[in-house]
C-alpha atoms as a PDB file:
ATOM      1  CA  UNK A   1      -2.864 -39.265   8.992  1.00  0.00           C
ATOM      2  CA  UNK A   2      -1.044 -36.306   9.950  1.00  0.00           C
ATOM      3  CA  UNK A   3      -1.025 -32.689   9.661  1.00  0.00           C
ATOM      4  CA  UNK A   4       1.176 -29.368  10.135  1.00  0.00           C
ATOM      5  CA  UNK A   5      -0.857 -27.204  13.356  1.00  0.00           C
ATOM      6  CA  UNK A   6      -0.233 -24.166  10.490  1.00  0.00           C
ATOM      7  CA  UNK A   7      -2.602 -25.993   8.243  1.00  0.00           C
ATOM      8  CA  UNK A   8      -5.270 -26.617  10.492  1.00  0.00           C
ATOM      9  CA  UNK A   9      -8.317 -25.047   9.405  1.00  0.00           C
ATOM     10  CA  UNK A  10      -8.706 -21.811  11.534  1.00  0.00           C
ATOM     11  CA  UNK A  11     -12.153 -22.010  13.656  1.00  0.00           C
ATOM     12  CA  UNK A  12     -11.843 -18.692  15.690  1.00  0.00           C
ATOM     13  CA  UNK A  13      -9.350 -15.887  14.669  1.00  0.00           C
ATOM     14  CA  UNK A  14     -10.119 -13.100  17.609  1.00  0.00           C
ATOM     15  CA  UNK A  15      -7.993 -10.395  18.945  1.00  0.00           C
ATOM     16  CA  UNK A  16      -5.209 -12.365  20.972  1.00  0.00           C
ATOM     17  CA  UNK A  17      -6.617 -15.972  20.403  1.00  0.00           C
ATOM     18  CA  UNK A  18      -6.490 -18.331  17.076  1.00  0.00           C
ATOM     19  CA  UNK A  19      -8.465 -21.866  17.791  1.00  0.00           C
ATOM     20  CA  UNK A  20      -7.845 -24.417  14.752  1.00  0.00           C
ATOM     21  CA  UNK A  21      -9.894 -27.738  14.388  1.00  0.00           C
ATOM     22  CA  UNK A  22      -9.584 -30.560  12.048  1.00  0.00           C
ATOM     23  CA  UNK A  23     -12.812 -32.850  12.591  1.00  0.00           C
ATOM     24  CA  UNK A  24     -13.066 -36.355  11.785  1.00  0.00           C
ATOM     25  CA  UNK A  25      -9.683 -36.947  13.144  1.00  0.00           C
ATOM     26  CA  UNK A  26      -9.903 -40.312  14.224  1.00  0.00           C
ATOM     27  CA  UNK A  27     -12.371 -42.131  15.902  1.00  0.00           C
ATOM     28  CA  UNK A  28     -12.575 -43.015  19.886  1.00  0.00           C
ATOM     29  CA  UNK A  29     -15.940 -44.432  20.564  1.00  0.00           C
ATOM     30  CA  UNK A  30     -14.897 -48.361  20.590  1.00  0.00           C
ATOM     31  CA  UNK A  31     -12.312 -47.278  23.339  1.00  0.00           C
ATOM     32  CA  UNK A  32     -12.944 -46.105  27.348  1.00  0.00           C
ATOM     33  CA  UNK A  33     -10.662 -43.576  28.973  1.00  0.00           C
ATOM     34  CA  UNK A  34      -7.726 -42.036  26.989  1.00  0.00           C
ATOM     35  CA  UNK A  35      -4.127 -41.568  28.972  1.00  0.00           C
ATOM     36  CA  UNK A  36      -2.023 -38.833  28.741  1.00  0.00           C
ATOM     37  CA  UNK A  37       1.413 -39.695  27.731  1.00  0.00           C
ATOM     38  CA  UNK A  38       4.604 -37.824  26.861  1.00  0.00           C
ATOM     39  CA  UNK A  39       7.863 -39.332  25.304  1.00  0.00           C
ATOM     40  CA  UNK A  40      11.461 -38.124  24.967  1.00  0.00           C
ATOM     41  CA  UNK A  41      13.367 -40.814  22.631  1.00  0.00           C
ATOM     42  CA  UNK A  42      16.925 -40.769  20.860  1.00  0.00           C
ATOM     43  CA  UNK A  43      17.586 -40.756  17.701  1.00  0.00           C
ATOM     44  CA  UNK A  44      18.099 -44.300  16.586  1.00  0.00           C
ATOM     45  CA  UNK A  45      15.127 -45.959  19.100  1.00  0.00           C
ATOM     46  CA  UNK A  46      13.176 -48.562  17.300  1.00  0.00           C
ATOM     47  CA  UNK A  47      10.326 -50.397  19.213  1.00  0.00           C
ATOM     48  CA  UNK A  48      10.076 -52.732  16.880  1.00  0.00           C
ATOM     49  CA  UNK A  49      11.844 -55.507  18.420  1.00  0.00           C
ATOM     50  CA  UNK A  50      10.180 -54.616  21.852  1.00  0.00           C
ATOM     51  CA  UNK A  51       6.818 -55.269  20.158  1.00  0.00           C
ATOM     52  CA  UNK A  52       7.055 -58.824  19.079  1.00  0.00           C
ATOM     53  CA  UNK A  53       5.010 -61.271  20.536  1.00  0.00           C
ATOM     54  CA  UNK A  54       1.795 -58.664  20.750  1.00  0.00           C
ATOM     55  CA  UNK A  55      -0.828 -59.260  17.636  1.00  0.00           C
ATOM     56  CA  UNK A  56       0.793 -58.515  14.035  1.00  0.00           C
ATOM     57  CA  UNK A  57       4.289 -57.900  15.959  1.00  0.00           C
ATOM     58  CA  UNK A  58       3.061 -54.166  16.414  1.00  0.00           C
ATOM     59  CA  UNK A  59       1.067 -52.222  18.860  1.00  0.00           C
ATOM     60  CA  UNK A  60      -2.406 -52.357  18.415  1.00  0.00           C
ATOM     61  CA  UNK A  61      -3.393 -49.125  20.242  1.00  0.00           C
ATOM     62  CA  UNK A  62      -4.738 -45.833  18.434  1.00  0.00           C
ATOM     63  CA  UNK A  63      -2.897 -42.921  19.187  1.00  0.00           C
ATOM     64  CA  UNK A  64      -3.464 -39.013  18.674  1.00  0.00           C
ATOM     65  CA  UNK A  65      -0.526 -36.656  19.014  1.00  0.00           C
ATOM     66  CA  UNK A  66       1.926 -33.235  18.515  1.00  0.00           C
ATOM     67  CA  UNK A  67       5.260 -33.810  17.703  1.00  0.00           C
ATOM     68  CA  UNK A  68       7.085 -31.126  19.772  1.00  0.00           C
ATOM     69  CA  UNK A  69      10.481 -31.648  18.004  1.00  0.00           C
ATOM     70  CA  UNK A  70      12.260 -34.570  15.640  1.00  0.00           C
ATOM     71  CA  UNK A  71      11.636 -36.993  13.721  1.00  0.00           C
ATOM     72  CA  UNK A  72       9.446 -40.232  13.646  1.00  0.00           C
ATOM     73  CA  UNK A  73       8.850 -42.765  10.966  1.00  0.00           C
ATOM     74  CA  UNK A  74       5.809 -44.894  11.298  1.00  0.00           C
ATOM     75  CA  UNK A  75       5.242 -48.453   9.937  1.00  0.00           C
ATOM     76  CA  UNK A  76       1.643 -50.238   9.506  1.00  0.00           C
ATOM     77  CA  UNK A  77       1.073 -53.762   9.128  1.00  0.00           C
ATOM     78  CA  UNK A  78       0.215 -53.270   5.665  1.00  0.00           C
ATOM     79  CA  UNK A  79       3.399 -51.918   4.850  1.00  0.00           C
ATOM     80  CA  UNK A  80       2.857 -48.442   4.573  1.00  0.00           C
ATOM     81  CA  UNK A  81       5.161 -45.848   5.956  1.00  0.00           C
ATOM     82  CA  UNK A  82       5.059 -42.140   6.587  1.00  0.00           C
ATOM     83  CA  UNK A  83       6.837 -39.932   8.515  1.00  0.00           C
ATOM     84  CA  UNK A  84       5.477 -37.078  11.033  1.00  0.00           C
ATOM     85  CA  UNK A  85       8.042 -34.402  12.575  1.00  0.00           C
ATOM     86  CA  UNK A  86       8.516 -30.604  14.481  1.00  0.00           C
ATOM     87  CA  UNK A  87       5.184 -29.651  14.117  1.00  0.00           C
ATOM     88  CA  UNK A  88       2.788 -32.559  12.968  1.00  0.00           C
ATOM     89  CA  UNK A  89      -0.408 -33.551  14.569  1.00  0.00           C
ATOM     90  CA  UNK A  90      -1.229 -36.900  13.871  1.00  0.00           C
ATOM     91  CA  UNK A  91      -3.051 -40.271  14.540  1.00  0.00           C
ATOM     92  CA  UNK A  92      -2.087 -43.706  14.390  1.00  0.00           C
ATOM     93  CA  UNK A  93      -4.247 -46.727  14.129  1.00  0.00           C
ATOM     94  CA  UNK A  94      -4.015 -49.643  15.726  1.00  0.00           C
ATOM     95  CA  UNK A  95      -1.454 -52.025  13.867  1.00  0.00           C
ATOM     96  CA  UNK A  96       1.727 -49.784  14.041  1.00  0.00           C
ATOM     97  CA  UNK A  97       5.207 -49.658  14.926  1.00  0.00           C
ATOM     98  CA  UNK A  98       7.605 -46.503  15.094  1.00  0.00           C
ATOM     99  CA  UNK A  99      11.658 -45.692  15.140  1.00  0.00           C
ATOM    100  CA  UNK A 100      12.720 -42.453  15.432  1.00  0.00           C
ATOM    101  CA  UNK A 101      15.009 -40.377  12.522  1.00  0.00           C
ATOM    102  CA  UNK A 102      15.779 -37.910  15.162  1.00  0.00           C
ATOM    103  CA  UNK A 103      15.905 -36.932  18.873  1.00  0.00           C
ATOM    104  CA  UNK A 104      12.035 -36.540  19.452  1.00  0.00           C
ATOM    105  CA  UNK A 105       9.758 -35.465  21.918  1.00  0.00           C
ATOM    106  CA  UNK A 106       6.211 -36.030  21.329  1.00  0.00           C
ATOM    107  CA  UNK A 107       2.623 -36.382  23.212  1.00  0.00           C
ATOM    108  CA  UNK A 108       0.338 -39.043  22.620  1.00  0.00           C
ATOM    109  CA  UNK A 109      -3.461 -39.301  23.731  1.00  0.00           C
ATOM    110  CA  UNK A 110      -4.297 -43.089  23.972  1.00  0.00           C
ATOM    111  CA  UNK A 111      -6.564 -45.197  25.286  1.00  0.00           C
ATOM    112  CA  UNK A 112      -5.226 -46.501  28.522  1.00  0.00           C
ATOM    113  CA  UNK A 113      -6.426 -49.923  28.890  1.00  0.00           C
ATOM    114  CA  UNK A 114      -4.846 -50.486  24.898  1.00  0.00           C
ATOM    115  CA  UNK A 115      -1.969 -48.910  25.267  1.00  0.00           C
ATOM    116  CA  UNK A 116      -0.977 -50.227  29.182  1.00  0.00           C
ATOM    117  CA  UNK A 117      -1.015 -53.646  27.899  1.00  0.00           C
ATOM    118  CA  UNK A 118       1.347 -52.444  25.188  1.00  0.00           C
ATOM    119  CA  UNK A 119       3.836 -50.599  28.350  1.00  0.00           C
ATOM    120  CA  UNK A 120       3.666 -53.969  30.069  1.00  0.00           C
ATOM    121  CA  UNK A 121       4.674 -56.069  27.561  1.00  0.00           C
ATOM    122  CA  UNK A 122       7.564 -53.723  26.185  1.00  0.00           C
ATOM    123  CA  UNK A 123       8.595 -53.246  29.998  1.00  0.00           C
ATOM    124  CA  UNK A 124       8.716 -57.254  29.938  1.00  0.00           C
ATOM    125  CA  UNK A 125      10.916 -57.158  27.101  1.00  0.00           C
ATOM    126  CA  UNK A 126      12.950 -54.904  28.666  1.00  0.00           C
ATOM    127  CA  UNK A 127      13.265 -57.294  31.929  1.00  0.00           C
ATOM    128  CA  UNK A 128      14.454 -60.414  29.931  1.00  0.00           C
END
């Protein structure tokens, strides 16, 4: 699921300030404390290699985000595909993997206990 910030339905349109909300944008109640994150990746980075060996070969945290700039194409474990870019917010399931079209920068909300067993095992990857 993902959406351009210009098409999110405007809440409050004052003087000076414009608040947009999509609801029902994912659900975080099976999850504890969300983390923070922000990335910076070339064009050409593909995790997907750096996620084998975790369930389904693919990370299996959710994920709410803003693509600042680029490109990103996303891959479920079902097979689908979409891309999000400049602009997009977005959320990822669980069951996901992600290479970048081009040079991106991009903040993701995630739960931390998830998606810290995910940074361990890719920084594992990375020590072999």
């Amino acid at each position: 699921m993902h959406i351009k910030k210009d098409d999110l339905p405007i809440k409050v349109n004052a003087p000076g300030a414009v608040a947009r909300q999509m609801t029902d944008f994912g659900d975080a109640s099976d999850y504890g404390m969300l983390g923070a994150e922000h990335f910076k990746m070339d064009a050409g980075t593909d995790i997907a290699p750096l996620l084998q060996g975790l369930e389904n070969d693919h990370c299996q945290a959710p994920h709410w985000g803003y693509v600042v700039k680029g490109e990103i194409a996303v891959t479920y474990t079902d097979g689908k595909k979409e891309g999000v870019q400049t602009g997009d917010l977005f959320y990822w399931p669980p069951g996901h993997s992600v290479k970048v079209i081009r040079d991106a920068e991009f903040v993701l909300f995630s739960p931390q206990h998830e998606h810290t067993q995910v940074f361990d095992h890719i920084n594992a990857k990375l020590s072999a």
